[in-house]
Protein backbone atom coordinates (compact mmCIF):
# COMPACT_ATOMS: atom_id res chain seq x y z
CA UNK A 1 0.00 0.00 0.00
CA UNK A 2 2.02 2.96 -1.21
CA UNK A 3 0.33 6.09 -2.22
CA UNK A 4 2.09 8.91 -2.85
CA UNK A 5 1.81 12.82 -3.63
CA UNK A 6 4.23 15.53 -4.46
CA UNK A 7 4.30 19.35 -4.32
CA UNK A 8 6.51 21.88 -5.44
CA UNK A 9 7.73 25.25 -6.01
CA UNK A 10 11.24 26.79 -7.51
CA UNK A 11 12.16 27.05 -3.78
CA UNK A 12 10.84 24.14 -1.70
CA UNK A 13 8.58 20.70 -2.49
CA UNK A 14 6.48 18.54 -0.29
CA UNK A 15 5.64 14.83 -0.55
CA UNK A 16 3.33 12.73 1.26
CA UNK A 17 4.08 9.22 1.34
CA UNK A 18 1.62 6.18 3.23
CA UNK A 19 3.98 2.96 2.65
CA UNK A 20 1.55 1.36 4.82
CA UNK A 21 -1.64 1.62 7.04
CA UNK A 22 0.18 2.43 10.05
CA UNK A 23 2.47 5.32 8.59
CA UNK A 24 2.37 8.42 6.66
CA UNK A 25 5.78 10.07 6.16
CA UNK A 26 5.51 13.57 4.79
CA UNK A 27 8.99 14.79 2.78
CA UNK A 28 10.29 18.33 3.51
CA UNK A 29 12.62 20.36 1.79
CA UNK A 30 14.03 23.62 0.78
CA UNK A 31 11.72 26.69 1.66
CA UNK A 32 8.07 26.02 3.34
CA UNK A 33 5.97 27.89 1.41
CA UNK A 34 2.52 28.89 2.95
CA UNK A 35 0.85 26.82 -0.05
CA UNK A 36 2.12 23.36 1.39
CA UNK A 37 0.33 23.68 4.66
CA UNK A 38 -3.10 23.08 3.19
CA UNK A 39 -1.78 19.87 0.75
CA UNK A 40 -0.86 18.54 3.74
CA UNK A 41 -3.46 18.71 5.44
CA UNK A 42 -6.09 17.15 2.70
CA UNK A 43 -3.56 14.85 2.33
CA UNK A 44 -3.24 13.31 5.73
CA UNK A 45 -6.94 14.13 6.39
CA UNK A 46 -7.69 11.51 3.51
CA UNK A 47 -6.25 8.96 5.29
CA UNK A 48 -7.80 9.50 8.63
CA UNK A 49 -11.27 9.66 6.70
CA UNK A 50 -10.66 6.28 5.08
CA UNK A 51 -10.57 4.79 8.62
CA UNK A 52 -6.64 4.90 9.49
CA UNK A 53 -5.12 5.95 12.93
CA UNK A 54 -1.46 6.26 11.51
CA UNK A 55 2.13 7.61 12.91
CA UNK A 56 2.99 10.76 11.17
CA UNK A 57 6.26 11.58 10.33
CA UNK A 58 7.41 14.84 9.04
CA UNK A 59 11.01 14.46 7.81
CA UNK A 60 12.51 18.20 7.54
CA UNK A 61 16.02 17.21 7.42
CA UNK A 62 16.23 19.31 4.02
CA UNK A 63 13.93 21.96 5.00
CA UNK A 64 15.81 25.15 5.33
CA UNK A 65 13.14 27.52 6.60
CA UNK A 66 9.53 28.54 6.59
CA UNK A 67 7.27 30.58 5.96
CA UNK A 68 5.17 31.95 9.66
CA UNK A 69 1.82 31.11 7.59
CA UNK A 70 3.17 27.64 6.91
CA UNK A 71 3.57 27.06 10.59
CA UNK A 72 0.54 29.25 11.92
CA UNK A 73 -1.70 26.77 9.51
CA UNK A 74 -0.34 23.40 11.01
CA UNK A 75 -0.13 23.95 14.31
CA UNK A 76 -3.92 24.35 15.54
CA UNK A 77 -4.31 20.97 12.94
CA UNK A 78 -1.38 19.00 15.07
CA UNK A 79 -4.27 19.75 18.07
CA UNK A 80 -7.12 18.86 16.18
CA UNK A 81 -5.77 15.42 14.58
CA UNK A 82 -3.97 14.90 17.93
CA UNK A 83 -6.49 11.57 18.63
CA UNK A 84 -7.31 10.74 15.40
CA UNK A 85 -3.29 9.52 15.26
CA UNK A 86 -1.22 7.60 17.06
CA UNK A 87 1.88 9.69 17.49
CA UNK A 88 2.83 12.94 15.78
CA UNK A 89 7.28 12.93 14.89
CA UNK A 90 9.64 15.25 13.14
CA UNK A 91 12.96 15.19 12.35
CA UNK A 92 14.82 18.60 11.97
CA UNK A 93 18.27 19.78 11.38
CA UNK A 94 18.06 23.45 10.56
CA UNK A 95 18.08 25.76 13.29
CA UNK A 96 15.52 27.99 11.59
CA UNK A 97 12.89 25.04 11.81
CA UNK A 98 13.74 24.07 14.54
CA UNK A 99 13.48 26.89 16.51
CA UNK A 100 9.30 27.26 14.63
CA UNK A 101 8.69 23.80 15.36
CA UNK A 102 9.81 24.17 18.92
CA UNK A 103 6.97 27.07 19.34
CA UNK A 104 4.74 24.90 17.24
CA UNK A 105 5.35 22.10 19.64
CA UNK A 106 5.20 24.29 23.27
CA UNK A 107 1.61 25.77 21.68
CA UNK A 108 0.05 22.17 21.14
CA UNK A 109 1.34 21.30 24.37
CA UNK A 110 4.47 19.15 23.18
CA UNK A 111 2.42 16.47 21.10
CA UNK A 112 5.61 16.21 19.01
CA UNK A 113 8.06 14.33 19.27
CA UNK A 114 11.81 16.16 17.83
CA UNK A 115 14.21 14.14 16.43
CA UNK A 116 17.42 15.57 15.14
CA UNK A 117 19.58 12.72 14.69
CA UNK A 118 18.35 10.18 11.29
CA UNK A 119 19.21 6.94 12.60
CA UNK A 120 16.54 7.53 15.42
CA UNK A 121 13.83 8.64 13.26
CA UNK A 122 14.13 6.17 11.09
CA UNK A 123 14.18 3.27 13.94
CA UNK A 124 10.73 5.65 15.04
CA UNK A 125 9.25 4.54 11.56
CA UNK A 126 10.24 1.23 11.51
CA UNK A 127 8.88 0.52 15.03
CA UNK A 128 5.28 1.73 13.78
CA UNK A 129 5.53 -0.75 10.57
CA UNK A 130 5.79 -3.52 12.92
């Protein structure tokens, strides 16, 4: 079960990946436009309407900043999905997004779990394939 979807502009791109029915891994990179915030949303809302309670994972390791709509759009969403999912995990190594997913985070009342070393998110993803 793989679907996947991809958005992008000249300075950042998106994709949404469900590899199976108890993960969706969401691909960031470059800069966050505003635009992305709602794609993502249908996107993962799709699969919580089709009946799946899934780990997200938002993989920013190649995002390299963000627009404040961008972030302002997701984070009342994190709340909303909050028990429609079973965990909520990102995995940052910019400063920049860091720093806006760290507000994000203290705002939703720390619902996300930050990871900024690869080895660990990945072990995060495999763990909720099993």
């Amino acid at each position: 079960m793989s679907i996947e979807e991809n958005w992008a502009t000249p300075r950042g791109s998106v994709s949404c990946l469900h590899p199976a029915p108890s993960v969706v891994l969401i691909r960031l990179a470059g800069h966050l436009e505003a635009s992305f915030a709602e794609r993502i949303r249908q996107s993962v809302e799709a699969i919580l309407d089709a009946g799946h309670q899934p780990h997200l994972f938002f993989d920013a390791w190649e995002a390299t900043s963000l627009e404040t709509r961008f972030r302002t759009q997701l984070t009342p969403w994190h709340k909303e999905i909050h028990s429609k999912v079973k965990s909520q995990n990102v995995l940052v190594k910019s400063k920049i997004v860091a720093m806006a997913i760290s507000v994000a985070n203290m705002a939703v009342g720390h619902i996300i779990k930050p990871y900024n070393k690869r080895h660990e998110f990945e072990a995060a993803i495999e763990a909720a394939q099993r």
